[in-house]
Protein backbone atom coordinates (compact mmCIF):
# COMPACT_ATOMS: atom_id res chain seq x y z
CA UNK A 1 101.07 80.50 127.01
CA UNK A 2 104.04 82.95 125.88
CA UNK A 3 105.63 79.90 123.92
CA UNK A 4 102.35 79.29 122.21
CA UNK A 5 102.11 82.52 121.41
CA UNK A 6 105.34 82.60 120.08
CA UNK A 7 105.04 79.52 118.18
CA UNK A 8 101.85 80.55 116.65
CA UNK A 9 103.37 83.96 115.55
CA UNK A 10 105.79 82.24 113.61
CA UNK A 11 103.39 79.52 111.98
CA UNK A 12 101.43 82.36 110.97
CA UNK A 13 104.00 84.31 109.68
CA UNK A 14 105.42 81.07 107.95
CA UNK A 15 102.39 79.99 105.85
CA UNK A 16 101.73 83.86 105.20
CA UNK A 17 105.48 83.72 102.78
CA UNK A 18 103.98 80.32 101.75
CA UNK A 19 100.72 81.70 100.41
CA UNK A 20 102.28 84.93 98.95
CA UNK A 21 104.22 83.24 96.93
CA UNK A 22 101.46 80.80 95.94
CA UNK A 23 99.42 84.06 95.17
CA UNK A 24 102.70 85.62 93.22
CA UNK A 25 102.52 82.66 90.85
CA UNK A 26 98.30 83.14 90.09
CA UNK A 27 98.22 86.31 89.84
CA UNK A 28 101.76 86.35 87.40
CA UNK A 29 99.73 83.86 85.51
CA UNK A 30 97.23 85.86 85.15
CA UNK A 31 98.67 89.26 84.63
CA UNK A 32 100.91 87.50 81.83
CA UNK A 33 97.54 87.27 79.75
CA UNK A 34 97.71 91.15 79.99
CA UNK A 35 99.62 93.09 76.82
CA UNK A 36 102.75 94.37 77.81
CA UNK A 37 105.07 96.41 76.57
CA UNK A 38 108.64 94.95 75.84
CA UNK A 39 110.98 96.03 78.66
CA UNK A 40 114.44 96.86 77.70
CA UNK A 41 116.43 94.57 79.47
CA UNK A 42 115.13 91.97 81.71
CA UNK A 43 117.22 92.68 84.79
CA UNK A 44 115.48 95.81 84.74
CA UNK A 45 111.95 94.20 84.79
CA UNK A 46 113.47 92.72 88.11
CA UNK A 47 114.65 95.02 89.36
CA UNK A 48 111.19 97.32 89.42
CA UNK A 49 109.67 94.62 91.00
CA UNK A 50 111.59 94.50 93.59
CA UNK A 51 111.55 98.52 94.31
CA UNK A 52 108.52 99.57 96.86
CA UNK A 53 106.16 101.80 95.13
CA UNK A 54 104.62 105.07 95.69
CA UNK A 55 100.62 104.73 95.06
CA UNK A 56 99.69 106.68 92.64
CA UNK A 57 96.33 106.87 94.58
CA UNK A 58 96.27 106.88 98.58
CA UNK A 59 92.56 108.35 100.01
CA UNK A 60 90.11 107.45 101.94
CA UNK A 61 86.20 106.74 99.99
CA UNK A 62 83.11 107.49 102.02
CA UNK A 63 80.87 103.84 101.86
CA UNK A 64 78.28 102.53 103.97
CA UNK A 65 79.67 105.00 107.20
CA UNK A 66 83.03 103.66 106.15
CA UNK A 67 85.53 105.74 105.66
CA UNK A 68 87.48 103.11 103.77
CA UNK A 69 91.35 103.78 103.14
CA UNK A 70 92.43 102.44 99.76
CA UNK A 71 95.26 102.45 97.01
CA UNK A 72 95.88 102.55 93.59
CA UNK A 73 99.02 101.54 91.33
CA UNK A 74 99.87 100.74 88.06
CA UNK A 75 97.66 101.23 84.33
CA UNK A 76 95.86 98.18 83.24
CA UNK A 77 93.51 95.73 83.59
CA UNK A 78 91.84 96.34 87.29
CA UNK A 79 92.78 93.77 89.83
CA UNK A 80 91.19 94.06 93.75
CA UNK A 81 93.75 92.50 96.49
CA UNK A 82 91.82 91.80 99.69
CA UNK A 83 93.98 91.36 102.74
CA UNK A 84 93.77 88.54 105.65
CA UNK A 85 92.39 89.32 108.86
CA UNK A 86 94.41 91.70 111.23
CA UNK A 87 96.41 92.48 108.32
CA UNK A 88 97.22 95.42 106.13
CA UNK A 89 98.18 96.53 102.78
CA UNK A 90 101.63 96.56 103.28
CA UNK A 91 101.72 93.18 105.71
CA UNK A 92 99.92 91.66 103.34
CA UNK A 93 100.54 92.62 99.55
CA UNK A 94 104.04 94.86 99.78
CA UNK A 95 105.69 92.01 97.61
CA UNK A 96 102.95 91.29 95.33
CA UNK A 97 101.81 94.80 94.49
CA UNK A 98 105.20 96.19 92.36
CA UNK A 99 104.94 92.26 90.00
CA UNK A 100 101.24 93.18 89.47
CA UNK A 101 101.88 96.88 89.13
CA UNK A 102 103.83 96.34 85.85
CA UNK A 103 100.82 96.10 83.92
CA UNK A 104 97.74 96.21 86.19
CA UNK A 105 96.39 98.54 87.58
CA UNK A 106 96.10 97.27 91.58
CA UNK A 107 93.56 98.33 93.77
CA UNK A 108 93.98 97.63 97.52
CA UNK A 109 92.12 98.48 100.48
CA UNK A 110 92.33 97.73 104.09
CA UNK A 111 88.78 96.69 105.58
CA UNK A 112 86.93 97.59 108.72
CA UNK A 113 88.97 98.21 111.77
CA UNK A 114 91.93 97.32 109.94
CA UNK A 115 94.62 99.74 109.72
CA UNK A 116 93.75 103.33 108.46
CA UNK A 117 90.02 102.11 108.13
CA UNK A 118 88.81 102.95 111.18
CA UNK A 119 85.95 100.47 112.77
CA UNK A 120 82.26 101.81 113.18
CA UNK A 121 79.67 99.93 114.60
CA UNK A 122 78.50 97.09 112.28
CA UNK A 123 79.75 93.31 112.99
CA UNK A 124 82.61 91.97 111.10
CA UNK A 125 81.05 89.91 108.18
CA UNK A 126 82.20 89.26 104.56
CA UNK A 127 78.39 90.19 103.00
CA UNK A 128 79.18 93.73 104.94
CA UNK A 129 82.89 93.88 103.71
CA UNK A 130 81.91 92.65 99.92
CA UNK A 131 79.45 95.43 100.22
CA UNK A 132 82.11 98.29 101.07
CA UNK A 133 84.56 97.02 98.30
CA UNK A 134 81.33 97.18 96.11
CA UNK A 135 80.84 100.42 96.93
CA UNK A 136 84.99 101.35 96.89
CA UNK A 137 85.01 100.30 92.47
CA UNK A 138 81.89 102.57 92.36
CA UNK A 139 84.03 105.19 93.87
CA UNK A 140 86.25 104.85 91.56
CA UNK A 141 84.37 104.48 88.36
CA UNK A 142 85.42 100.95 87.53
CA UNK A 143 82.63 98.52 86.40
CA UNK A 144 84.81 95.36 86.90
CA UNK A 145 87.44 93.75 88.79
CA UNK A 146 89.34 90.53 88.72
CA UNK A 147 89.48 90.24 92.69
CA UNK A 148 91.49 88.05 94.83
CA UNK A 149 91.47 87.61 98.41
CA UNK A 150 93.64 85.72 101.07
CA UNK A 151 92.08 84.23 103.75
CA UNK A 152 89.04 86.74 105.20
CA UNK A 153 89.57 88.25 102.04
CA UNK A 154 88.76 85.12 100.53
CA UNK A 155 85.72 85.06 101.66
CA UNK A 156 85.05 88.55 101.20
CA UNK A 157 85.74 87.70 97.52
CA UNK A 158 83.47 85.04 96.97
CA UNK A 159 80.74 86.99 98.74
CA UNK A 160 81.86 89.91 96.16
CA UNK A 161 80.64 87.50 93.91
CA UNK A 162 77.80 86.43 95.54
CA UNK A 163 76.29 89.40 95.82
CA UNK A 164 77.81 91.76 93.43
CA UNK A 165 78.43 89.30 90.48
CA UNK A 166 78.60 91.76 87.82
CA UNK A 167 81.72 93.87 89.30
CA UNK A 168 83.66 90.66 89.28
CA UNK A 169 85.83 89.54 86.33
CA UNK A 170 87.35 86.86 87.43
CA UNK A 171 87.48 85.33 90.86
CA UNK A 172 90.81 84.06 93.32
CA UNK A 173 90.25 82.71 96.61
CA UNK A 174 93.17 81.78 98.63
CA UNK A 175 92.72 80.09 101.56
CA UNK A 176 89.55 81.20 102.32
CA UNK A 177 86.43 79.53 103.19
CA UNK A 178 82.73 80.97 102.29
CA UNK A 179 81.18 79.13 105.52
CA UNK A 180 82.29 78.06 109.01
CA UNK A 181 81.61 74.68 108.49
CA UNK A 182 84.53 74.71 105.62
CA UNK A 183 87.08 74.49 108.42
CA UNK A 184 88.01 71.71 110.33
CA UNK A 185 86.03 71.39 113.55
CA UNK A 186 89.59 71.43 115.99
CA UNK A 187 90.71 74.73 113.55
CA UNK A 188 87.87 76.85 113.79
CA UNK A 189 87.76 75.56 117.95
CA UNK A 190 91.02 77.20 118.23
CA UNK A 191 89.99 80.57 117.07
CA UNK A 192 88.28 81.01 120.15
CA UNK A 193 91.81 80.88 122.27
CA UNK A 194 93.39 83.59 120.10
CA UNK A 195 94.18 87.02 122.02
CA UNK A 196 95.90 90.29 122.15
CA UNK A 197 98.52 88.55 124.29
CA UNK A 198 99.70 86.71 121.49
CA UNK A 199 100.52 88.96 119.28
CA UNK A 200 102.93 91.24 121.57
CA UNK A 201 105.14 92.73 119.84
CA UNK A 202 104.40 91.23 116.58
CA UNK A 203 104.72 92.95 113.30
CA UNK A 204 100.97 92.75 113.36
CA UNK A 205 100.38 94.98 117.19
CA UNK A 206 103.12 97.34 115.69
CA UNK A 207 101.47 98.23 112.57
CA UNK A 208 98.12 98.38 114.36
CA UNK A 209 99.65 100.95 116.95
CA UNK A 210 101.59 102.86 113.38
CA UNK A 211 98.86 103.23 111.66
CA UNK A 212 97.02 105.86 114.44
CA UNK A 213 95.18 103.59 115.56
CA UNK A 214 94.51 103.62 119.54
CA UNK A 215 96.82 100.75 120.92
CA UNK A 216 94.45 100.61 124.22
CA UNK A 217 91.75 99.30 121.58
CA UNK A 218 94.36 96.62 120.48
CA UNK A 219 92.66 93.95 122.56
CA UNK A 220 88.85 94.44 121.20
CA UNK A 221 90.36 94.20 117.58
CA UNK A 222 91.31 91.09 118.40
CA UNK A 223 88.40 90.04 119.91
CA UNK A 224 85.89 91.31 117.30
């Protein structure tokens, strides 16, 4: 068990670089269709990509019982990052967010139960999660996003707009699936094996237990 555990860890972790820098390549696609301002030199341009950023945002918004912790960097068009499941902002977007910041303006939020959003109880489901980021651009007085989401995000995306079609600008969906049956049968069987044991000591337990988050309620996370 501890070596498939291990080996799963680092799968996961593997095709998470993969798909980041799949979704670096969209989403500098699309932010190049964006004005922008001529930057002095280009190693500079680099080199503020590379720099972590502050937020210029960092609060929590009050929707559907949620109190739903969310970010905000950069001036521009709006663009909605929705993270994978057990993930976080920063485990999840902390190398995408300063190439989009240039000249978006990047909203990110961390869904239910996941890291400062703490869990209330209401089943995990993307209509319910499409719902709270719904509610998070009202908060924030934006009438329309350009939202992308990786993996559970993904389908919290498409279900964004699904049900909220009129708040979404453009749609992204990395590997993400907007029904169970989109999986193969032997993938979504194997979901049922996956525990708190196997992610000991991963970046993913660590951040849960960082976050202030109680690390005795590690396991149900999982589980839910």
């Amino acid at each position: 068990m501890l070596s498939f555990a291990i080996s799963k860890y680092f799968y996961m972790k593997r095709t998470l670089q993969q798909v980041c820098c799949l979704a670096a390549l969209l989403l500098l696609m699309i932010a190049c269709r964006q004005p922008v301002q001529k930057e002095k030199s280009g190693s500079a341009s680099a080199d503020s990509a590379r720099r972590p950023l502050t937020p210029e945002t960092a609060a929590y918004a009050d929707v559907n019982g949620l109190k739903l912790y969310y970010e905000v960097y950069g001036q521009g068009q709006p663009i909605v990052l929705l993270h994978g499941s057990f993930m976080t902002i920063p485990l999840n977007w902390s190398h995408i967010i300063p190439l989009l910041a240039q000249n978006r303006r990047v909203i990110v939020a961390e869904m239910q139960g996941h890291g400062r959003t703490r869990d209330i109880p209401r089943e995990f489901s993307y209509e319910a999660m499409a719902d709270d980021v719904s509610g998070l651009l009202k908060h924030l007085k934006t009438d329309s996003a350009d939202v992308l989401g990786y993996s559970m995000g993904g389908g919290v995306a498409f279900q964004m707009a699904v049900r909220h079609p009129a708040q979404v600008r453009r749609l992204i969906v990395l590997s993400g699936t907007y029904a169970h049956d989109g999986w193969w049968p032997d993938v979504e069987a194997s979901y049922t094996g996956i525990n708190a044991e196997m992610f000991k000591g991963s970046p993913i337990q660590k951040q849960y237990d960082s976050l202030g988050n109680d690390p005795a309620h590690f396991p149900e996370f999982v589980k839910k």
